[in-house]
PDB file of N, CA and C in Angstrom:
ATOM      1  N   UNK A   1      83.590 -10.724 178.427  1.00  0.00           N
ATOM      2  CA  UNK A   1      82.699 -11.117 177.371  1.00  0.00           C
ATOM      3  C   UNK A   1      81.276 -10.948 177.874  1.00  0.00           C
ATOM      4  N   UNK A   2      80.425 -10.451 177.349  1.00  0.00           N
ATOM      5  CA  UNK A   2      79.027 -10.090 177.342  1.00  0.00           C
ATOM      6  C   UNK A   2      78.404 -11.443 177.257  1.00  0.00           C
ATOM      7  N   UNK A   3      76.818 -11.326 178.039  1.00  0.00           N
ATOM      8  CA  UNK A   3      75.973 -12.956 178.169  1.00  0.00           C
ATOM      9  C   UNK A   3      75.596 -12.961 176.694  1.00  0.00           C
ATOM     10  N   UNK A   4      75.837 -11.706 175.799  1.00  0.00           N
ATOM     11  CA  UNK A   4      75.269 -11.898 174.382  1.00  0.00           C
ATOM     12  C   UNK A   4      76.124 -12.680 173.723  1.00  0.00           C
ATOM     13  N   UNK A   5      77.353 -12.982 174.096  1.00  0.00           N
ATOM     14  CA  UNK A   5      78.173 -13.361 173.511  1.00  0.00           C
ATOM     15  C   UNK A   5      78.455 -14.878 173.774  1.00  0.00           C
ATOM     16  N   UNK A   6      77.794 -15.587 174.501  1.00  0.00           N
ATOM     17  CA  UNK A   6      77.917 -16.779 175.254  1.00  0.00           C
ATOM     18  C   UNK A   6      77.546 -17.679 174.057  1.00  0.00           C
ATOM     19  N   UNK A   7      77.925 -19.117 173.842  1.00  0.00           N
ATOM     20  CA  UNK A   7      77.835 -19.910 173.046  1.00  0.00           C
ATOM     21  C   UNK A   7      76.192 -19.948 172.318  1.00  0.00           C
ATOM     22  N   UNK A   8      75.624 -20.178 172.957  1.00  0.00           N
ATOM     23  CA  UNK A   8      74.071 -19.873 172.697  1.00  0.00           C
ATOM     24  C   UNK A   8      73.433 -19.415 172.035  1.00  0.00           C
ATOM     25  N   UNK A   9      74.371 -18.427 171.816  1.00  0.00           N
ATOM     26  CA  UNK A   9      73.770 -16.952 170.316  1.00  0.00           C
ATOM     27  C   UNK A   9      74.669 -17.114 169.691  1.00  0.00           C
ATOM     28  N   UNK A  10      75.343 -17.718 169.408  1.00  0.00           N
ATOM     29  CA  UNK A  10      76.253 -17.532 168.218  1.00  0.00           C
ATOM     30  C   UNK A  10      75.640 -18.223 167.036  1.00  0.00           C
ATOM     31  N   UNK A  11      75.957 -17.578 165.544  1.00  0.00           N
ATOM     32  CA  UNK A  11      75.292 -17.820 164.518  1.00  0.00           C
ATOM     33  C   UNK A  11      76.242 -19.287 164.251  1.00  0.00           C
ATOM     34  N   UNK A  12      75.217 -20.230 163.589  1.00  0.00           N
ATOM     35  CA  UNK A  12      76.024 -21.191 163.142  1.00  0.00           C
ATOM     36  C   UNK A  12      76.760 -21.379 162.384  1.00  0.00           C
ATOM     37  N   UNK A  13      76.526 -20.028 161.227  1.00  0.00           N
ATOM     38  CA  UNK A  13      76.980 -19.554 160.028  1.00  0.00           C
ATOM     39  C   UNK A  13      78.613 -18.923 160.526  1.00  0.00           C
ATOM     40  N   UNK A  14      78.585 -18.688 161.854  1.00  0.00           N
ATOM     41  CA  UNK A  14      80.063 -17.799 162.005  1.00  0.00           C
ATOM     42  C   UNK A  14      80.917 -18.563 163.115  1.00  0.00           C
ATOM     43  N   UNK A  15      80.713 -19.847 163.085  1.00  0.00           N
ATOM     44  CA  UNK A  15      81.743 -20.861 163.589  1.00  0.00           C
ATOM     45  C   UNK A  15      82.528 -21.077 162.561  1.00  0.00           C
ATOM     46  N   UNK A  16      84.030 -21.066 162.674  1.00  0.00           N
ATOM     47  CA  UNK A  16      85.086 -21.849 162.201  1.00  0.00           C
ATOM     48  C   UNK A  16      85.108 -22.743 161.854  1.00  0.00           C
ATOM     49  N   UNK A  17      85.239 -23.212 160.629  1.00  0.00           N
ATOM     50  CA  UNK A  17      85.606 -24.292 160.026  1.00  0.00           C
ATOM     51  C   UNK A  17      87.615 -25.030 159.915  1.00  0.00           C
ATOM     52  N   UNK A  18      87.573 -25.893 160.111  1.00  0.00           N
ATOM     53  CA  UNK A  18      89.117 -26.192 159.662  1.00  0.00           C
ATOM     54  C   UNK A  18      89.114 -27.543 158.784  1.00  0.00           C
ATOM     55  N   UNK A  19      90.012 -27.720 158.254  1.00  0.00           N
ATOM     56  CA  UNK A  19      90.046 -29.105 157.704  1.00  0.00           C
ATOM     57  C   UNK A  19      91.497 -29.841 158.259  1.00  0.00           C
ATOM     58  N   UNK A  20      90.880 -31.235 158.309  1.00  0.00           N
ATOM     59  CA  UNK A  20      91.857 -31.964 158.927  1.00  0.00           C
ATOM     60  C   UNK A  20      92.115 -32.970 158.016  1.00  0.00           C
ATOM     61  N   UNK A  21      92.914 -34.633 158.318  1.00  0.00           N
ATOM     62  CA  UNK A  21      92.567 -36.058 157.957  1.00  0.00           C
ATOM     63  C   UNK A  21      92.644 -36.822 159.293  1.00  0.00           C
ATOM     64  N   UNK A  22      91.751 -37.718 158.956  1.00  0.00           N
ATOM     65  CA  UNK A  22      91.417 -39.092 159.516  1.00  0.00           C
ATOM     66  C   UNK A  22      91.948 -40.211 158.696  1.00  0.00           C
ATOM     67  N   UNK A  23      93.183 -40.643 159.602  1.00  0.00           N
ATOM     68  CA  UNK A  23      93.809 -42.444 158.559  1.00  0.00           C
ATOM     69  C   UNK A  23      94.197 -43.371 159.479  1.00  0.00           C
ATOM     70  N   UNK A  24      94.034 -44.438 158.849  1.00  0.00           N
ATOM     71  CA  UNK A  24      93.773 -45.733 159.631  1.00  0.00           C
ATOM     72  C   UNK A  24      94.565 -46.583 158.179  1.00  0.00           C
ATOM     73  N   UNK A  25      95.741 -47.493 158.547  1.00  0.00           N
ATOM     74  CA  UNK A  25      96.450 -48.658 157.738  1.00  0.00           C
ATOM     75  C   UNK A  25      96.335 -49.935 157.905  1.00  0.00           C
ATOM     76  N   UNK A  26      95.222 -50.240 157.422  1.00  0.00           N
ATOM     77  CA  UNK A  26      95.284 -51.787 157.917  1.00  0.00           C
ATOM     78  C   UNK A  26      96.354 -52.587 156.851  1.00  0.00           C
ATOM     79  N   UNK A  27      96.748 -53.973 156.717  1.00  0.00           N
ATOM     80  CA  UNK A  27      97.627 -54.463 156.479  1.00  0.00           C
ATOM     81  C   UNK A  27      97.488 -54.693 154.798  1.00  0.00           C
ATOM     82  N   UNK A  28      96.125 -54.687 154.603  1.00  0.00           N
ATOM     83  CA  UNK A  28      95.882 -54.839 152.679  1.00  0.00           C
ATOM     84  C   UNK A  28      94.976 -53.719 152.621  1.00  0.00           C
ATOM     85  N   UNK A  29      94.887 -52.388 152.971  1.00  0.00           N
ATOM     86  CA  UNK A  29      94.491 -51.115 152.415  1.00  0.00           C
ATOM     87  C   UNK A  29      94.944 -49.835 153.507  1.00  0.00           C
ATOM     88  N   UNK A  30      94.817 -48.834 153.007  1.00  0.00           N
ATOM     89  CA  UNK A  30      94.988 -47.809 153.498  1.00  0.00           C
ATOM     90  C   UNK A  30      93.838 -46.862 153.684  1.00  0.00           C
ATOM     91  N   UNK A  31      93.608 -46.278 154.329  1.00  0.00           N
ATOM     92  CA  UNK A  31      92.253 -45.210 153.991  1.00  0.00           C
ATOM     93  C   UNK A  31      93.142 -43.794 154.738  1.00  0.00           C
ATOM     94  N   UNK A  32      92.418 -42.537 153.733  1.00  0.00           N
ATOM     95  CA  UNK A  32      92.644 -41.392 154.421  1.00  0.00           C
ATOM     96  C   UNK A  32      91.810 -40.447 154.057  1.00  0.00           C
ATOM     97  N   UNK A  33      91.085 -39.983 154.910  1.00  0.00           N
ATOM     98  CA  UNK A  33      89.652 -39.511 154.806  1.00  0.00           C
ATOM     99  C   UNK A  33      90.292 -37.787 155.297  1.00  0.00           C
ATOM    100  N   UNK A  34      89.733 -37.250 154.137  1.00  0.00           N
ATOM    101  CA  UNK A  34      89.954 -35.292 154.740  1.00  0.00           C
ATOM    102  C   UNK A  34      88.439 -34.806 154.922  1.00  0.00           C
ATOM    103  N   UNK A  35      88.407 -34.066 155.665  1.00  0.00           N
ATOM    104  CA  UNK A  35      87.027 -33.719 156.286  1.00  0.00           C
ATOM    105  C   UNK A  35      86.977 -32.070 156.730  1.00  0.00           C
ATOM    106  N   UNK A  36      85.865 -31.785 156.663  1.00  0.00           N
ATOM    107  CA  UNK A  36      86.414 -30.494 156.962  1.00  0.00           C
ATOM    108  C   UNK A  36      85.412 -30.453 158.763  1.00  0.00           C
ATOM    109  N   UNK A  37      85.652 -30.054 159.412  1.00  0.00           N
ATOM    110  CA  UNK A  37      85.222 -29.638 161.043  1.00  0.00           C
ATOM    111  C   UNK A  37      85.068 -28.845 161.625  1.00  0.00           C
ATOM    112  N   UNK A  38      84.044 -28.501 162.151  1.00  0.00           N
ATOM    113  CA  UNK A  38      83.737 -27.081 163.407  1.00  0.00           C
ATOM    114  C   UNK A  38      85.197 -27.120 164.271  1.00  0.00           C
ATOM    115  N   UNK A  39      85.853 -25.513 164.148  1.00  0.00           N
ATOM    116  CA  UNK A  39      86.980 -25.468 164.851  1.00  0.00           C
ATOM    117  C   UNK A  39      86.343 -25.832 166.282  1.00  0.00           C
ATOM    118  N   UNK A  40      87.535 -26.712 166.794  1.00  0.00           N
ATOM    119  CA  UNK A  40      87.012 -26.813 168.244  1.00  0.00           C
ATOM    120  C   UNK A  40      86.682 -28.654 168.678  1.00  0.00           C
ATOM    121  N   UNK A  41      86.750 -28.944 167.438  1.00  0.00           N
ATOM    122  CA  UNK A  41      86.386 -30.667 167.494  1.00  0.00           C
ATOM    123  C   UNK A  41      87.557 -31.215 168.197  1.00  0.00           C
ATOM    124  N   UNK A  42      87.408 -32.457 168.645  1.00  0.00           N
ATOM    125  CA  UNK A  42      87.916 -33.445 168.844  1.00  0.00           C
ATOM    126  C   UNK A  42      89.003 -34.137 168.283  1.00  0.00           C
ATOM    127  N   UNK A  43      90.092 -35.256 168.745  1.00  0.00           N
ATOM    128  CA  UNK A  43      90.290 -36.200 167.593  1.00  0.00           C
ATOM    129  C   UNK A  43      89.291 -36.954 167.777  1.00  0.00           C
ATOM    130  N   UNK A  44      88.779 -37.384 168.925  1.00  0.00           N
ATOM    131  CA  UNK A  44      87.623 -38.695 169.239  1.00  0.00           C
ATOM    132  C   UNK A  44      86.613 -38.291 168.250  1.00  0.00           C
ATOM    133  N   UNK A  45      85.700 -37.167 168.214  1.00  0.00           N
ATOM    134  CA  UNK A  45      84.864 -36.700 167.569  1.00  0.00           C
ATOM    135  C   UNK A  45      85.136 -36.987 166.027  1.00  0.00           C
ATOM    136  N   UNK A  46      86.540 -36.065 165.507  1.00  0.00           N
ATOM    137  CA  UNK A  46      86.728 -36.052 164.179  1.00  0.00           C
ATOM    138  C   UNK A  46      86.550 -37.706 163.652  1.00  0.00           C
ATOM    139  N   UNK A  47      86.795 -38.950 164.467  1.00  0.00           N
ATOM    140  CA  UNK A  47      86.796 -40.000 164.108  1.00  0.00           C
ATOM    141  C   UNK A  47      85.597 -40.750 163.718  1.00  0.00           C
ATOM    142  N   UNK A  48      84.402 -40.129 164.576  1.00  0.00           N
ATOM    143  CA  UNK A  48      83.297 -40.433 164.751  1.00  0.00           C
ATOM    144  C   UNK A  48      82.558 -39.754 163.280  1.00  0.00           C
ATOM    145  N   UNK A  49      82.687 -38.485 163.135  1.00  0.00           N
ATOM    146  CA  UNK A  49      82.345 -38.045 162.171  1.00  0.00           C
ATOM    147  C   UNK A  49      82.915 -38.213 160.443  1.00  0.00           C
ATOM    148  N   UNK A  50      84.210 -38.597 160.742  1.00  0.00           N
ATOM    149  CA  UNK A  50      84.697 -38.969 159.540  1.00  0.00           C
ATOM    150  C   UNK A  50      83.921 -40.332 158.695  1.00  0.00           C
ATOM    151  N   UNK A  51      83.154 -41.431 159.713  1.00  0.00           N
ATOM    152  CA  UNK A  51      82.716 -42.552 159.279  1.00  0.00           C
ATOM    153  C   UNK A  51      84.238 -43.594 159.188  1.00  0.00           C
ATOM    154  N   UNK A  52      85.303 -43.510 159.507  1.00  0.00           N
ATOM    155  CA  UNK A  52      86.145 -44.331 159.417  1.00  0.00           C
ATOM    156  C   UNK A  52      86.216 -45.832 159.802  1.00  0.00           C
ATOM    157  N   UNK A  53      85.431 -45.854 161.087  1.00  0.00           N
ATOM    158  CA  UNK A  53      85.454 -46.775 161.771  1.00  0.00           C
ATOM    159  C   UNK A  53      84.419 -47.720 161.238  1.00  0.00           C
ATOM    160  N   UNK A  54      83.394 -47.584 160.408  1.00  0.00           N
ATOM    161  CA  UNK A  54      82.756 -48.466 159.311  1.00  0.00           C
ATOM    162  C   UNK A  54      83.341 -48.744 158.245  1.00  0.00           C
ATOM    163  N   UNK A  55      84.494 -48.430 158.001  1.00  0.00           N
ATOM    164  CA  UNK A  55      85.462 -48.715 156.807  1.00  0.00           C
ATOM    165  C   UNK A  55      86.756 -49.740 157.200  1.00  0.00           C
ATOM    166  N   UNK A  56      86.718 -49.793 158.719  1.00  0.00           N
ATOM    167  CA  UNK A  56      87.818 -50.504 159.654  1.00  0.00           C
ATOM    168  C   UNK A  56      87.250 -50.753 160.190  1.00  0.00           C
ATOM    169  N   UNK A  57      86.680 -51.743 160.166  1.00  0.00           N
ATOM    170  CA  UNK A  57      85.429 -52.587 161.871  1.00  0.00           C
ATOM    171  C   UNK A  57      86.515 -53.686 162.182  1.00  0.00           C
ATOM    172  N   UNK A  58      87.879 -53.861 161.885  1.00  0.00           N
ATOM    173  CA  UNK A  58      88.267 -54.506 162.924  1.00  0.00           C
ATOM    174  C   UNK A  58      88.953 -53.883 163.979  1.00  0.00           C
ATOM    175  N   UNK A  59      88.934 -52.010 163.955  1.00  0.00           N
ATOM    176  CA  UNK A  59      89.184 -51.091 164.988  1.00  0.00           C
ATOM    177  C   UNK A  59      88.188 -51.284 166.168  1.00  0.00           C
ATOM    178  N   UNK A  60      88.797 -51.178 167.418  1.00  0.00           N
ATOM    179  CA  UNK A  60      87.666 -51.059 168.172  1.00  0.00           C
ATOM    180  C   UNK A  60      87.968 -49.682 168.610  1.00  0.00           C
ATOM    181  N   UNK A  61      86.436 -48.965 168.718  1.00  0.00           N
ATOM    182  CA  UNK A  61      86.380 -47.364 168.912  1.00  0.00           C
ATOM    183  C   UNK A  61      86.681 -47.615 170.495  1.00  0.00           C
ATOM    184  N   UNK A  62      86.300 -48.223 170.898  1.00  0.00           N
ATOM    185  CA  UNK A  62      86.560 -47.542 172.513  1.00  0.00           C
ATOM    186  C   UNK A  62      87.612 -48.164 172.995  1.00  0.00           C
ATOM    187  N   UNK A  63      89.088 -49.115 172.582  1.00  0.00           N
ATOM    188  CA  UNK A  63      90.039 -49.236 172.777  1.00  0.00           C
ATOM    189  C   UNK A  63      91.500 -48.514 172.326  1.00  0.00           C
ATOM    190  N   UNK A  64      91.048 -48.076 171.085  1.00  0.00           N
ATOM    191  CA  UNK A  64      91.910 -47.810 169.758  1.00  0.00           C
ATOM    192  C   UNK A  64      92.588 -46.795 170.258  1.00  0.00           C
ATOM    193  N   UNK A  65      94.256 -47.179 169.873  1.00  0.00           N
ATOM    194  CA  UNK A  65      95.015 -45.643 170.096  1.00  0.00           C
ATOM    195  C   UNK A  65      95.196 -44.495 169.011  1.00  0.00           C
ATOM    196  N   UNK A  66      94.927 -43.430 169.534  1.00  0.00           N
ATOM    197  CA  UNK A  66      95.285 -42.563 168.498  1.00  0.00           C
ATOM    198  C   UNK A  66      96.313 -41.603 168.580  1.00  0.00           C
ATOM    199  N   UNK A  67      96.542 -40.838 167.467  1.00  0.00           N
ATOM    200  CA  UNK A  67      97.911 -39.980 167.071  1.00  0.00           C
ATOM    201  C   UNK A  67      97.494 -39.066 166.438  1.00  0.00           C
ATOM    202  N   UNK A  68      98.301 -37.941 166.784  1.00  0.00           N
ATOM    203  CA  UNK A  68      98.516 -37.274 165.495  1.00  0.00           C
ATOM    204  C   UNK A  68      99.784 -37.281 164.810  1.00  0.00           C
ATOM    205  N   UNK A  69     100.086 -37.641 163.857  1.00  0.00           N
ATOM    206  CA  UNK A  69     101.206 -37.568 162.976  1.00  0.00           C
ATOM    207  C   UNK A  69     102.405 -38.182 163.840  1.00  0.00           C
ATOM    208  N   UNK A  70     101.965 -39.197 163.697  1.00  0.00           N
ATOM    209  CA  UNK A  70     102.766 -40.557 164.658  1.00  0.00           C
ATOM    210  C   UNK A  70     103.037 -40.439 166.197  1.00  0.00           C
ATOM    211  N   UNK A  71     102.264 -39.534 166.902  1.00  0.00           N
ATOM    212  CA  UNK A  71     102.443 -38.995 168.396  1.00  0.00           C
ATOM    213  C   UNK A  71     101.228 -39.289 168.758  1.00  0.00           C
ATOM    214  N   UNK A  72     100.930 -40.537 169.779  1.00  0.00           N
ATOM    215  CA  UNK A  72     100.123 -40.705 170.386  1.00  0.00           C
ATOM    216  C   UNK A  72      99.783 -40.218 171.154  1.00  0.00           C
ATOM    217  N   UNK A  73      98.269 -39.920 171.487  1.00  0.00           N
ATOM    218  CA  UNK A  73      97.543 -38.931 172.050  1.00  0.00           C
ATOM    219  C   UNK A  73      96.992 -39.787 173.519  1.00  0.00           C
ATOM    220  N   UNK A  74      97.455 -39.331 174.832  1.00  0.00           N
ATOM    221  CA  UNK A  74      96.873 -39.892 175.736  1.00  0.00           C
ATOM    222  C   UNK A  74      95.035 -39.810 176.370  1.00  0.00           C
ATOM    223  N   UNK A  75      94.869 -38.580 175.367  1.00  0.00           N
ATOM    224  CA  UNK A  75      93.310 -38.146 175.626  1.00  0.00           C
ATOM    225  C   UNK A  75      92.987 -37.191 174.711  1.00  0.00           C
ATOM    226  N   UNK A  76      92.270 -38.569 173.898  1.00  0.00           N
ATOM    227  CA  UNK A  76      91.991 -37.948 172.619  1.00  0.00           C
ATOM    228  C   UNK A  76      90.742 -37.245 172.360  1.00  0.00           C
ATOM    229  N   UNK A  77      90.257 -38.309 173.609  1.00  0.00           N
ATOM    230  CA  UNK A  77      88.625 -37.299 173.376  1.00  0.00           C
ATOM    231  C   UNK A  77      88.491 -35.710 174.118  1.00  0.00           C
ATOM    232  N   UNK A  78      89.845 -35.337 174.619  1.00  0.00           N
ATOM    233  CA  UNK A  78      90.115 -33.911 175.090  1.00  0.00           C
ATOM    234  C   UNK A  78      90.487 -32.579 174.130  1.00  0.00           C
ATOM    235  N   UNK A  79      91.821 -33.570 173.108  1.00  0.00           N
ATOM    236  CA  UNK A  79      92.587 -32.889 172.171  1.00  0.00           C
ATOM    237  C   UNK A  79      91.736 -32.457 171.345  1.00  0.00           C
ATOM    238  N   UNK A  80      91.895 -31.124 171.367  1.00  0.00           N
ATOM    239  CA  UNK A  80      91.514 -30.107 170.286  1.00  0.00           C
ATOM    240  C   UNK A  80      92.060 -30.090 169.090  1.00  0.00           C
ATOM    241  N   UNK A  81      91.716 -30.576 167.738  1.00  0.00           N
ATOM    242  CA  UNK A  81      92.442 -30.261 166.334  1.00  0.00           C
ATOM    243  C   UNK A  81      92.685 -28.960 165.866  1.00  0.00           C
ATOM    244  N   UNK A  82      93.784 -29.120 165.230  1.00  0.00           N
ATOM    245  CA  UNK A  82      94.203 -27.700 164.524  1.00  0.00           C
ATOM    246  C   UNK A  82      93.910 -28.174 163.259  1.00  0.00           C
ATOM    247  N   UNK A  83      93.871 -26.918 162.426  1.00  0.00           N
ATOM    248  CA  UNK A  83      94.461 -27.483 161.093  1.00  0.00           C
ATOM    249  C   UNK A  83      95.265 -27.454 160.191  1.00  0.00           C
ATOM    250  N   UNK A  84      95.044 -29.007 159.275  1.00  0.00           N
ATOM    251  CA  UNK A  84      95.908 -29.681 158.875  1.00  0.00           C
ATOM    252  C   UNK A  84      96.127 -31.000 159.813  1.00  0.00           C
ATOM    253  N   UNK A  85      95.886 -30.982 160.646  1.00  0.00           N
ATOM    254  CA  UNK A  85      96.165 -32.263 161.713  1.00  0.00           C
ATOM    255  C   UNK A  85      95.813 -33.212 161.139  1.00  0.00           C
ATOM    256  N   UNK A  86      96.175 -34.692 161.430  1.00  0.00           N
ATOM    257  CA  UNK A  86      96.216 -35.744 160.654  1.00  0.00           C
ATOM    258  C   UNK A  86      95.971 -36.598 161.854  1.00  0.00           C
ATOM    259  N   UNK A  87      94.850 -37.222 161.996  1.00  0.00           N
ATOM    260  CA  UNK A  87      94.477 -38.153 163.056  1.00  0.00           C
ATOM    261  C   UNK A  87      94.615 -39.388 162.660  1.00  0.00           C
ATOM    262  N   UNK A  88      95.561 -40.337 163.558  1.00  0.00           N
ATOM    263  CA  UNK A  88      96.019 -41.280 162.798  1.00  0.00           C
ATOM    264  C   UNK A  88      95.330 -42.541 164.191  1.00  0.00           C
ATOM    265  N   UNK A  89      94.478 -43.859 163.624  1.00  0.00           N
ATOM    266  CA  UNK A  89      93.626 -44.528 164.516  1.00  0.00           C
ATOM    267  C   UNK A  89      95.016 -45.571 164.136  1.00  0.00           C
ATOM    268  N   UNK A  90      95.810 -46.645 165.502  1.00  0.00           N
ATOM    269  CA  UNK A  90      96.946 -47.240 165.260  1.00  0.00           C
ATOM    270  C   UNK A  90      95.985 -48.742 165.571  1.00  0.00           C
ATOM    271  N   UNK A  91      95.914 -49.902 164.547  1.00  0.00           N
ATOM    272  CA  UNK A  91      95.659 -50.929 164.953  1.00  0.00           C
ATOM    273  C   UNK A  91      96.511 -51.769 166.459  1.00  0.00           C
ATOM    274  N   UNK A  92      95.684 -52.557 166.572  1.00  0.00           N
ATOM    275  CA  UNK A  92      96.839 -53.326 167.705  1.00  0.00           C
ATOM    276  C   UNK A  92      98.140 -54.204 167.190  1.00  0.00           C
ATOM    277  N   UNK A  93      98.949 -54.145 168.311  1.00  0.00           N
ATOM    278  CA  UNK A  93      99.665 -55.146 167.553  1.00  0.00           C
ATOM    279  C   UNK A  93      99.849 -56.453 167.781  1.00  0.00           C
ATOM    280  N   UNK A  94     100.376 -57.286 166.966  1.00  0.00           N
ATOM    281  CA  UNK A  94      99.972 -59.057 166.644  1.00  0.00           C
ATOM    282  C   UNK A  94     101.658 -59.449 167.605  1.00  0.00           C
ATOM    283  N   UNK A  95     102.348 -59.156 168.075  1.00  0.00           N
ATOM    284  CA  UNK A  95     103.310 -59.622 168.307  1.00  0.00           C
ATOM    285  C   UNK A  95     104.350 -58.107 168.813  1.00  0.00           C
ATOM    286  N   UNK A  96     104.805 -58.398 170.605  1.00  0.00           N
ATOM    287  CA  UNK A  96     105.616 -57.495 170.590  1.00  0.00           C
ATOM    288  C   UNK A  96     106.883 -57.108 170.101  1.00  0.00           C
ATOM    289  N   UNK A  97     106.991 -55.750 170.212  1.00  0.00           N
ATOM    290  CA  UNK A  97     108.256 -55.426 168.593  1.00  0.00           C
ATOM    291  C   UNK A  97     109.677 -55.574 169.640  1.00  0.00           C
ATOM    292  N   UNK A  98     109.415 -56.148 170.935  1.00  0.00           N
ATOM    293  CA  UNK A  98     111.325 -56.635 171.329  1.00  0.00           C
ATOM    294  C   UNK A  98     110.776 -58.218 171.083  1.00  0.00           C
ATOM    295  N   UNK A  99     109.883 -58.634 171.458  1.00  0.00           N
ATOM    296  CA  UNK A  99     109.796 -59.796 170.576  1.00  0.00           C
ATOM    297  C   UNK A  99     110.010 -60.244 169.528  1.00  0.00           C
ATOM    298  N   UNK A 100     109.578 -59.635 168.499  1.00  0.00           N
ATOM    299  CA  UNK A 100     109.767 -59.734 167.000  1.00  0.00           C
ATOM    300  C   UNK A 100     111.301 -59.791 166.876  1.00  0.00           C
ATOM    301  N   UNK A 101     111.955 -58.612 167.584  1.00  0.00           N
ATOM    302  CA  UNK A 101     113.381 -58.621 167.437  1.00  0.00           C
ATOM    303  C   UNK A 101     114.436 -59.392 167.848  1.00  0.00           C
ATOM    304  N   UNK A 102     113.802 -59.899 169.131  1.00  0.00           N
ATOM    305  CA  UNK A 102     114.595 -61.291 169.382  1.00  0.00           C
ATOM    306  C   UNK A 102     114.372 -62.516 168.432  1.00  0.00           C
ATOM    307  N   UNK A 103     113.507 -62.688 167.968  1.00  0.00           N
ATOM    308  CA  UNK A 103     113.095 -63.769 167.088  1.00  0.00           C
ATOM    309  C   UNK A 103     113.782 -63.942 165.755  1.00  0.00           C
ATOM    310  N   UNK A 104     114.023 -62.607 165.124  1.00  0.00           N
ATOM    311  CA  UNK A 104     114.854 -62.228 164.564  1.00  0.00           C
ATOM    312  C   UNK A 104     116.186 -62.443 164.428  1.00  0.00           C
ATOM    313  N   UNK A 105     116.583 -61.849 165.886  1.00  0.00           N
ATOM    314  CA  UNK A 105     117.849 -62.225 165.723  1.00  0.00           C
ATOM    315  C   UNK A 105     118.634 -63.332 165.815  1.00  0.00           C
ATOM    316  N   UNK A 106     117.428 -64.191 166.644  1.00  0.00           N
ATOM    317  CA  UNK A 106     117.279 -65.881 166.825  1.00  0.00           C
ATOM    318  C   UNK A 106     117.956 -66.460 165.511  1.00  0.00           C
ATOM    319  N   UNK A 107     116.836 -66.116 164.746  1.00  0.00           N
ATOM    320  CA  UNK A 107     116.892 -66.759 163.483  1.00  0.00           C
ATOM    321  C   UNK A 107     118.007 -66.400 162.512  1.00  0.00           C
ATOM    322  N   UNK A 108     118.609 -65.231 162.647  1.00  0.00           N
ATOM    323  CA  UNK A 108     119.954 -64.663 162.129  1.00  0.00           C
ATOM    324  C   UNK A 108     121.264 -65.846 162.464  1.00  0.00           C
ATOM    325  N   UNK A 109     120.944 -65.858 163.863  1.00  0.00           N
ATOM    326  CA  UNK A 109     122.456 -66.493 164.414  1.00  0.00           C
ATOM    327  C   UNK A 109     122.101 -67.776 164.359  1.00  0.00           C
ATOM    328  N   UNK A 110     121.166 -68.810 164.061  1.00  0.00           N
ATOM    329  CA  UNK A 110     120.867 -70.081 163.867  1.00  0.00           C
ATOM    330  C   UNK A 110     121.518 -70.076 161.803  1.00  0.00           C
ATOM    331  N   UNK A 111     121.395 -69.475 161.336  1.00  0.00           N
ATOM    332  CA  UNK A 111     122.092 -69.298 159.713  1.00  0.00           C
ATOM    333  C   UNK A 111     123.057 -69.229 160.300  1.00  0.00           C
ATOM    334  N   UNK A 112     124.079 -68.497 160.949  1.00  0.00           N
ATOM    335  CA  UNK A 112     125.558 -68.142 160.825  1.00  0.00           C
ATOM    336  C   UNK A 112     126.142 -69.117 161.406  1.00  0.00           C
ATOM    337  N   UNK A 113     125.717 -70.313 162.122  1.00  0.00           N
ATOM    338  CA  UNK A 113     126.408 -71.347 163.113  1.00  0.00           C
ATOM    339  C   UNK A 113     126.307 -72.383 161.653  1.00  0.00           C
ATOM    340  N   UNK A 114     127.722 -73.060 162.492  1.00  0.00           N
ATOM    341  CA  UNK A 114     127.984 -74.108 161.420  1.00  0.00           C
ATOM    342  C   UNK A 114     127.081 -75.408 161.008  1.00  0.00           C
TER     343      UNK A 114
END
């Protein structure tokens, strides 16, 4: 590749565009934001730019796990989007889910005893 060709000179007009979504479920709404993005973004980025995280301020940006299409991303601010990708921000959770399930089943077999 030629130094003419180096990021620097490139027209802004002839970067790639893709479109993605950004969604986040909190427990009484849903949001899913489609956006369109300079090929080459982020999920961290796409999140930042979507504005999501002012629509969910009980997300915290610099803890929050993310996904794409239910596959959590160990480094998100690395992952490159394709498109169509669906960046999914996962709240925390209130109670662990073998917890929940023992509790559960607690409460199952406390009904079935005499």
């Amino acid at each position: 590749m030629s130094s003419s060709a180096s990021m620097g000179s490139i027209d802004a007009l002839s970067v790639k565009a893709i479109f993605v979504e950004v969604a986040c479920a909190m427990p009484d709404r849903q949001i899913l934001l489609r956006l369109q993005v300079p090929a080459g973004t982020t999920m961290s980025e796409a999140v930042r730019i979507s504005g999501i995280l002012q629509q969910c301020p009980e997300i915290d940006a610099e803890t929050a796990t993310l996904g794409i299409f239910s596959r959590i991303e160990k480094a998100p601010a690395r992952r490159v989007l394709q498109e169509g990708d669906r960046v999914e921000l996962y709240r925390p959770l209130l109670i662990d889910p073998m917890e929940a399930r023992r509790a559960r089943a607690a409460k199952a077999k406390k009904k079935r005893a005499p």
